[in-house]
Protein backbone atom coordinates (compact mmCIF):
# COMPACT_ATOMS: atom_id res chain seq x y z
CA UNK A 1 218.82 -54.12 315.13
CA UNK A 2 215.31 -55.63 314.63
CA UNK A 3 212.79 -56.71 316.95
CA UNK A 4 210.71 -60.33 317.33
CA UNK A 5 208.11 -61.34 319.28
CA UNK A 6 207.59 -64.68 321.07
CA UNK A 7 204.64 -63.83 323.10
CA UNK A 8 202.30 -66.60 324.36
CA UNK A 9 199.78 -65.26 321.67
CA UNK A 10 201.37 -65.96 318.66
CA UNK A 11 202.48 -69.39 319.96
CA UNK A 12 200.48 -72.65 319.19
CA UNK A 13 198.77 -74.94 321.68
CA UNK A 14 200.79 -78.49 321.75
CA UNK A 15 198.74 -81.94 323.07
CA UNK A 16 200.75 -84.57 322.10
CA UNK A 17 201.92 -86.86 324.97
CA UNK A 18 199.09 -85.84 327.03
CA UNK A 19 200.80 -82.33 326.92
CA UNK A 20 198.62 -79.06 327.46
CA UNK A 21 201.20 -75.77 326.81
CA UNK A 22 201.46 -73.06 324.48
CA UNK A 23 204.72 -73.25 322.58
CA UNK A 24 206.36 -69.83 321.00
CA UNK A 25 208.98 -70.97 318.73
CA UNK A 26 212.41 -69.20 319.02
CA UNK A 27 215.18 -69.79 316.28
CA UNK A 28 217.10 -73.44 315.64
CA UNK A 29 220.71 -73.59 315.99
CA UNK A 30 223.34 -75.93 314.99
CA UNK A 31 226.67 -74.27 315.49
CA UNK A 32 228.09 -73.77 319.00
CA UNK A 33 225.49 -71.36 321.23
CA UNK A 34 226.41 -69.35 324.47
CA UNK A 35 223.22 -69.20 326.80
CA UNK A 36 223.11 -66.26 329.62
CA UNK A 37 220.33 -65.22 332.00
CA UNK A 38 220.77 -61.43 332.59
CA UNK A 39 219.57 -59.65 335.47
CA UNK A 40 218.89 -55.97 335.33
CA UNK A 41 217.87 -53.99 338.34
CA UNK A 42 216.15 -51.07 338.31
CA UNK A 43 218.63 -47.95 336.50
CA UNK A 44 220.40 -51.05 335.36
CA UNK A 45 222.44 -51.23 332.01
CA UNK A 46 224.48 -53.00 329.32
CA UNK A 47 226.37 -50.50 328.55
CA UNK A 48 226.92 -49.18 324.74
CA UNK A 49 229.35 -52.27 322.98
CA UNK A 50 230.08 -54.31 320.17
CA UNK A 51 228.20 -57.30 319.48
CA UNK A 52 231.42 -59.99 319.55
CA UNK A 53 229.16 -62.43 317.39
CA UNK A 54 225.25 -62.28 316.47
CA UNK A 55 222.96 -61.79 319.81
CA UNK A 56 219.15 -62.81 320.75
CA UNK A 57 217.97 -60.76 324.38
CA UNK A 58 214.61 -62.72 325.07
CA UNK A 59 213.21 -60.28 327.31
CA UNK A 60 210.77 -62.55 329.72
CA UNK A 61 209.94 -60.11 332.47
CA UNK A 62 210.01 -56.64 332.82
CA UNK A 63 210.79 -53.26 330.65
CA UNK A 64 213.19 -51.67 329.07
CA UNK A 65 215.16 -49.83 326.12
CA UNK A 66 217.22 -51.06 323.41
CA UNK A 67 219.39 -49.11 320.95
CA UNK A 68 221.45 -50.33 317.74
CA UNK A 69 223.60 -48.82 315.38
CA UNK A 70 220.84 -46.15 314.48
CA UNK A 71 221.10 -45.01 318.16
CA UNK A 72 217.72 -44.52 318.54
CA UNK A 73 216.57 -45.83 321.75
CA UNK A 74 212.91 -48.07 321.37
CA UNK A 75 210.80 -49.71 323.91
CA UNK A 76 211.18 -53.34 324.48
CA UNK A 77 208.72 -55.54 327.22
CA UNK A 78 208.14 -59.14 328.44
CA UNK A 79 207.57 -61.22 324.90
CA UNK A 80 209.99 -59.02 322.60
CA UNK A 81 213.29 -60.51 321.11
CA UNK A 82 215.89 -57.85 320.03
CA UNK A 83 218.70 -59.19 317.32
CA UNK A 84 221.94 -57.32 316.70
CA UNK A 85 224.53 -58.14 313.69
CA UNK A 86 228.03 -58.98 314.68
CA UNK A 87 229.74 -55.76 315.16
CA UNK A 88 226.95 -53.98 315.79
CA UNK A 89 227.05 -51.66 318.71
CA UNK A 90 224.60 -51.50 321.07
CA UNK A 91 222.80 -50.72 324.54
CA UNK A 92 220.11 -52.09 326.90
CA UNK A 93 218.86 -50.27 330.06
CA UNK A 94 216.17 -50.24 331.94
CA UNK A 95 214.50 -48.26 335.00
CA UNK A 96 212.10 -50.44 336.54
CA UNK A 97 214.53 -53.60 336.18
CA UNK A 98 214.54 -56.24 333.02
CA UNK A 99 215.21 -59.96 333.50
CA UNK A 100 216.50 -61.49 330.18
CA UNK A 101 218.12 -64.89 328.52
CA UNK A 102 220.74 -63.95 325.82
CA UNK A 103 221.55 -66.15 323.01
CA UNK A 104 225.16 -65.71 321.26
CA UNK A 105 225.89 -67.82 318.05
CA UNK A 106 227.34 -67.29 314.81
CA UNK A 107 224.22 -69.17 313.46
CA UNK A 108 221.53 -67.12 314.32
CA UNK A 109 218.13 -66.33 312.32
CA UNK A 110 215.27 -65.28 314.60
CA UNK A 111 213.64 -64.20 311.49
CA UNK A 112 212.70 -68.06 310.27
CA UNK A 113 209.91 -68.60 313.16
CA UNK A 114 209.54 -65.12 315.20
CA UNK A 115 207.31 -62.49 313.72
CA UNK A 116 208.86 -59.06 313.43
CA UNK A 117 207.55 -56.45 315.54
C-alpha cells in the first residue's frame, strides 16, 4: 500500500482559455478503467479483500483508515490517494463517514504525478 496526495496545494493554477482553477494531477491511463464513487457512512467499511486488479481510493471528503498487506491501519483524509497492488488485501473504514472515487485498472501509476505522503 502507499499513499499520494492530490491536495489543492500541491496543484498548479491553470489560465488558459480564460480559465481560473487549481489543477491536482492524478495518474494517466490508457488501458480499460472502472470508475466508482463510494459512499461510506459513519462505522462504515470495505471490508478486508483482495484487490481483483490495481486500485486508486481518492478520498475527497471526510476521514478514515486504510490498511494493506502490512495490516497496519493509517490515517487517511480529504486530499490523500491510497494505491494497493493486485492481490493485495486490504480494508477501508471509517467512523465519521468517508466519501471516495475509486479507480480500478491494470495500468495504474499514481506515482508519475502524485507526491507520496
Amino acid at each position: 500500500m502507499e499513499i499520494f496526495s492530490f491536495t489543492k496545494e500541491l496543484g498548479k493554477k491553470v489560465t488558459h482559455f480564460d480559465s481560473n482553477f487549481i489543477m491536482s494531477k492524478i495518474t494517466v491511463i490508457e488501458e480499460e478503467t472502472r470508475i466508482g464513487g463510494m459512499y461510506l457512512e459513519a462505522g462504515g467499511v470495505i471490508g478486508y479483500h483482495q484487490a481483483k486488479s490495481p486500485q486508486l481510493l481518492l478520498v475527497v471528503k471526510g476521514e478514515g483508515l486504510v490498511k494493506g498487506g502490512s495490516n497496519e491501519y493509517l490515517a487517511v483524509s480529504e486530499g490523500d490517494a491510497v494505491y494497493w497492488e493486485e492481490g493485495e488485501w486490504h480494508e477501508t473504514k471509517t467512523d465519521s463517514g468517508l466519501t471516495a472515487i475509486v479507480l480500478e485498472s491494470k495500468e495504474l501509476s499514481p506515482g508519475l504525478l502524485m507526491e507520496r505522503k
